[in-house]
N, C-alpha and C. Protein backbone atom coordinates (compact mmCIF):
# COMPACT_ATOMS: atom_id res chain seq x y z
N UNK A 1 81.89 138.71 77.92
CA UNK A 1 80.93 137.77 78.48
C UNK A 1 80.40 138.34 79.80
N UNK A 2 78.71 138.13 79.90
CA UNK A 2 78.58 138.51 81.19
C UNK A 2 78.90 138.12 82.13
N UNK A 3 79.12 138.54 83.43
CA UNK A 3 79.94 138.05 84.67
C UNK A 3 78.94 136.49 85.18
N UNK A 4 77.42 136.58 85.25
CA UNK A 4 76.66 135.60 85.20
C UNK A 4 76.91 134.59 84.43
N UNK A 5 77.07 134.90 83.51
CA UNK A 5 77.52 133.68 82.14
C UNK A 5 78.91 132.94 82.52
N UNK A 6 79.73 133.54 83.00
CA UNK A 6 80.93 133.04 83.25
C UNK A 6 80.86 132.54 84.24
N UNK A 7 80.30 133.05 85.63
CA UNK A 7 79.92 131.77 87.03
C UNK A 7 79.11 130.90 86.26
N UNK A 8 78.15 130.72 85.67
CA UNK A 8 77.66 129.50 85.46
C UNK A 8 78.63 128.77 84.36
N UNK A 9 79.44 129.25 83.68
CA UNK A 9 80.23 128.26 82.79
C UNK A 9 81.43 127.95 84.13
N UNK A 10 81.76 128.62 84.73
CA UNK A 10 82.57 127.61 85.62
C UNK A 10 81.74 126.79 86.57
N UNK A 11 80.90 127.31 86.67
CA UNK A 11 79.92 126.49 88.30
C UNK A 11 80.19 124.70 87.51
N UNK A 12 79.37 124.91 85.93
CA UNK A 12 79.09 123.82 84.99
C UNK A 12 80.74 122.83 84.90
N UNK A 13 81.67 123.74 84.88
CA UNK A 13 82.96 122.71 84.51
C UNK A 13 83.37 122.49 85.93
N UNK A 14 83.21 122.91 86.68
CA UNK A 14 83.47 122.04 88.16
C UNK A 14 82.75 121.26 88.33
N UNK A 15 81.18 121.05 88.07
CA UNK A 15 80.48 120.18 88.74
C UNK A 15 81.03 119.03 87.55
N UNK A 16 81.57 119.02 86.36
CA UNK A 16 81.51 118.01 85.31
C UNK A 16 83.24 117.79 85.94
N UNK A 17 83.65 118.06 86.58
CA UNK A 17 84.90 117.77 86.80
C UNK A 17 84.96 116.93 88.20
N UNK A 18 83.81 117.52 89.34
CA UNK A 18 83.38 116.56 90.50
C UNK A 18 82.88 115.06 89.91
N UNK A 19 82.35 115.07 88.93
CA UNK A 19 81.44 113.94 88.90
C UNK A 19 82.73 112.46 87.96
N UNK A 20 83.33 114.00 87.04
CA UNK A 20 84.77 112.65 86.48
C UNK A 20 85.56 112.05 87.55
N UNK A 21 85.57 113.08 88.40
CA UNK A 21 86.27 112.86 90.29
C UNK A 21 86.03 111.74 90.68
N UNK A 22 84.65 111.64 90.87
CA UNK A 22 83.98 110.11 91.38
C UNK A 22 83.77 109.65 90.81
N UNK A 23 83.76 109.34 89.81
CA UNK A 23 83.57 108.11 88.78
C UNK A 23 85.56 107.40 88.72
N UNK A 24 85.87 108.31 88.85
CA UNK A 24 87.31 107.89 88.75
C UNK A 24 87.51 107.06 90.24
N UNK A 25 87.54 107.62 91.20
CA UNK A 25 87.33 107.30 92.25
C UNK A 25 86.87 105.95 92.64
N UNK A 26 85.74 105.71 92.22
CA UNK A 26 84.84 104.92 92.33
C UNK A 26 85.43 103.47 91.57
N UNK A 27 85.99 103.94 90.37
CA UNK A 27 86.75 102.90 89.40
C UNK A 27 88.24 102.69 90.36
N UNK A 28 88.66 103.04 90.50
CA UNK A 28 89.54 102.66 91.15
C UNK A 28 89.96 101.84 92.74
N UNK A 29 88.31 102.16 93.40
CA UNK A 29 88.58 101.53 94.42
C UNK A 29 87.89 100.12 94.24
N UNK A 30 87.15 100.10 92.98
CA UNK A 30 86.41 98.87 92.47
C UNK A 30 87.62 97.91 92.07
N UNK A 31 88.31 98.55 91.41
CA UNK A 31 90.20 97.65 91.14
C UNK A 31 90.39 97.00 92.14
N UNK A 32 90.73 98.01 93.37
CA UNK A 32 91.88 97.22 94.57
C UNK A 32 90.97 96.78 94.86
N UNK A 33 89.23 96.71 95.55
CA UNK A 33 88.69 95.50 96.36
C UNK A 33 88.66 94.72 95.26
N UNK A 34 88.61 94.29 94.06
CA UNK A 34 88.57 93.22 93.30
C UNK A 34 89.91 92.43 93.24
N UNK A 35 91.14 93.01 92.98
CA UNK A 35 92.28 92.67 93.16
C UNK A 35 92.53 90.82 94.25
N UNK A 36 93.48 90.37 93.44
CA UNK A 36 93.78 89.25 93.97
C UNK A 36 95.05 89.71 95.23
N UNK A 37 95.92 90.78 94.84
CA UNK A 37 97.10 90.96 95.26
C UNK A 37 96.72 91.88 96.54
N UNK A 38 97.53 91.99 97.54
CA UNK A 38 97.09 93.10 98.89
C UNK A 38 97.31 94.42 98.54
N UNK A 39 96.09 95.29 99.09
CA UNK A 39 96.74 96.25 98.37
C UNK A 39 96.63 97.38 99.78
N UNK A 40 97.94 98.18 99.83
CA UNK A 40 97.45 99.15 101.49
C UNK A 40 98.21 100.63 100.52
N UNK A 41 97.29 101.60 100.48
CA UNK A 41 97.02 102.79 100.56
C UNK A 41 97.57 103.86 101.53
N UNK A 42 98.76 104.24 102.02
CA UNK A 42 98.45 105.01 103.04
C UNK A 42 98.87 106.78 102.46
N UNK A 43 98.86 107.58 103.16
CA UNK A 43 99.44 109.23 102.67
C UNK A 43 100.96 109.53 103.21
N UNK A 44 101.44 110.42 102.83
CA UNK A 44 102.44 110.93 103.57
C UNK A 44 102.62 111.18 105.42
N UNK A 45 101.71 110.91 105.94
CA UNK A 45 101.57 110.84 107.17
C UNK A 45 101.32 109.80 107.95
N UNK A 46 101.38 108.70 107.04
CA UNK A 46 100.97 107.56 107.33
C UNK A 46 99.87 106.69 107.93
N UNK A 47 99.03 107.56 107.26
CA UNK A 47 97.51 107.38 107.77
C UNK A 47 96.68 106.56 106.55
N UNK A 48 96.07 105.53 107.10
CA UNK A 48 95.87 104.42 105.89
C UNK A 48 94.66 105.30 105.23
N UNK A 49 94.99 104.96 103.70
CA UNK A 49 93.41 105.55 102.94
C UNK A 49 92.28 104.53 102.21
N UNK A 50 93.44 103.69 102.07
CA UNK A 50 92.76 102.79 101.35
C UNK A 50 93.44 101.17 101.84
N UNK A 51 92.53 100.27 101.40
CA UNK A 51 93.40 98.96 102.29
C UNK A 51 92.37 98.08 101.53
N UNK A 52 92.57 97.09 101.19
CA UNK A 52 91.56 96.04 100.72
C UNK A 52 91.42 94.71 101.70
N UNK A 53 90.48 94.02 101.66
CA UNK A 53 90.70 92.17 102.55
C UNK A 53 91.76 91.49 101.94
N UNK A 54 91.84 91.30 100.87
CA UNK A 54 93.13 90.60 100.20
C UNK A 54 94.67 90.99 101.04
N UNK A 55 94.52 91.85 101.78
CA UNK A 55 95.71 92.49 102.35
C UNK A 55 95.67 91.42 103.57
N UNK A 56 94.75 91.87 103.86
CA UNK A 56 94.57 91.25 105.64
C UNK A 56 94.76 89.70 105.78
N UNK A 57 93.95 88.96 104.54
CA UNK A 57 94.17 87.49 104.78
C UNK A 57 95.55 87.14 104.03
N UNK A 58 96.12 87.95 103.09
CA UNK A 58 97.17 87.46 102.91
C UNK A 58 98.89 87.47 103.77
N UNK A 59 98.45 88.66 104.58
CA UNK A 59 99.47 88.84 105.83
C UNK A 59 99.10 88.36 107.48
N UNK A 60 97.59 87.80 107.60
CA UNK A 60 96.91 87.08 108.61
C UNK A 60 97.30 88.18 109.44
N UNK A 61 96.39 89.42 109.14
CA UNK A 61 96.72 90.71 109.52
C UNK A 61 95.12 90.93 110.52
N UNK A 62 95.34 91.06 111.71
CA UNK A 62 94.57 90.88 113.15
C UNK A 62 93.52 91.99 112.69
N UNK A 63 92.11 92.05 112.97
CA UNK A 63 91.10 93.04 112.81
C UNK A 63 91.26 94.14 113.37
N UNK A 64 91.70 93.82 114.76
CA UNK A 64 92.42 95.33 115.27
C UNK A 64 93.04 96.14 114.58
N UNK A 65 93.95 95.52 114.02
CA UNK A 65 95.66 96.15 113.55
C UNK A 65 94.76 96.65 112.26
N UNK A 66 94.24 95.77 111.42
CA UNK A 66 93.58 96.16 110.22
C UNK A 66 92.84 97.50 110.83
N UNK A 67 92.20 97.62 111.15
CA UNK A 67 91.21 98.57 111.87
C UNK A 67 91.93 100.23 112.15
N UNK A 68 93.07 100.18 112.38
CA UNK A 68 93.86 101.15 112.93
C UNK A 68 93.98 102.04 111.78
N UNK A 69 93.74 103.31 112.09
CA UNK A 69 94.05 104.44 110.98
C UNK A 69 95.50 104.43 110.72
N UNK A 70 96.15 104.48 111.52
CA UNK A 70 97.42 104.82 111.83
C UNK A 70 98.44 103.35 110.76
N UNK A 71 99.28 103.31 109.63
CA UNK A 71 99.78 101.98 109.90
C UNK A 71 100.70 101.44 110.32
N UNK A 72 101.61 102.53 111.49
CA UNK A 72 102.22 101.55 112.23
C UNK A 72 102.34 100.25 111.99
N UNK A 73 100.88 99.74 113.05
CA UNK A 73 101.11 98.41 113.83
C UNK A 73 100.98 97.42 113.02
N UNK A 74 100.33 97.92 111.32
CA UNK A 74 100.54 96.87 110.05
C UNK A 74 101.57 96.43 109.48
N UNK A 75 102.39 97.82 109.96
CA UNK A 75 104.03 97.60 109.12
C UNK A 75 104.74 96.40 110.14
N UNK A 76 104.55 96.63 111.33
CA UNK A 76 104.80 95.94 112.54
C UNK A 76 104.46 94.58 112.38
N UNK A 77 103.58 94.13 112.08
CA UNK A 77 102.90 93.14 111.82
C UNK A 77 103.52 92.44 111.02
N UNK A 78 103.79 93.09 109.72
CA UNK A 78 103.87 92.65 107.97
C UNK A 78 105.14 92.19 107.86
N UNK A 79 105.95 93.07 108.78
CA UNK A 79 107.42 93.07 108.62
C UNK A 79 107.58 92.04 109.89
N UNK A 80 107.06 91.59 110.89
CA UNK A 80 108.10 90.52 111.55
C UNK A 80 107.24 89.29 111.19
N UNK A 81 106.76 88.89 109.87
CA UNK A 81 106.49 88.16 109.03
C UNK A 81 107.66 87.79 108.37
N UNK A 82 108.18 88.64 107.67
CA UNK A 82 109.31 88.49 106.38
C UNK A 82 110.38 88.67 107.17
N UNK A 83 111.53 87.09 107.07
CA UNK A 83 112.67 86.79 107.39
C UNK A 83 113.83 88.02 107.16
N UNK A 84 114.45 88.48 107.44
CA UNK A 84 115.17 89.74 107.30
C UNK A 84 114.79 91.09 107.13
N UNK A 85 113.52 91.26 107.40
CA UNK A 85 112.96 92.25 107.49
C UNK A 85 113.67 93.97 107.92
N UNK A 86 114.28 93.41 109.24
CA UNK A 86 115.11 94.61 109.99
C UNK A 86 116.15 95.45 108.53
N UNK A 87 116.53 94.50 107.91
CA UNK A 87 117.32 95.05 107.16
C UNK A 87 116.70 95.50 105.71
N UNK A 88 115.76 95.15 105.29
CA UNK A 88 114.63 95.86 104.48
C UNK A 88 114.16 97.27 104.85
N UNK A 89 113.41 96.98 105.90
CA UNK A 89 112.44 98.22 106.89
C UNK A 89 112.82 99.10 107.91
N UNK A 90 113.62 100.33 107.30
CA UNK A 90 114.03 101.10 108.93
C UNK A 90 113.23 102.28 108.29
């Protein structure tokens, strides 16, 4: 196969693989904001990615705190909500 032929057959299955990307993407974040239940997203670093309103009004979770990349001050929040918490959350 020519070397041309083969960048454009991969150029073609990446871009068809970006677009399943976001469509997936897209379906999924359509879930959690639809969702009745709270839903918080964060990574291994604990940096929020995803978070829905259902979260916030169901933990009467402050715009600030919501607001914060970081989720600390949500866990902070969430947890001196729930009666025994300390012994749940270290």
């Amino acid at each position: 196969m020519h070397p041309l032929c083969l960048y454009r057959t991969r150029y073609h299955e990446r871009e068809k693989n970006e677009e399943q990307l976001l469509w997936k993407t897209a379906f999924f974040e359509a879930q959690v904001y639809s969702a009745l239940d709270g839903t918080l997203v964060v990574d291994g670093e604990g940096r929020k990615i995803l978070q829905n309103q259902r979260m916030n009004e169901l933990w009467n979770i402050p715009l600030q705190v919501a607001e914060e990349l970081d989720d600390r001050s949500e866990r902070e929040w969430v947890t001196n909500q729930v009666q025994g918490s300390s012994a749940i959350c270290r």
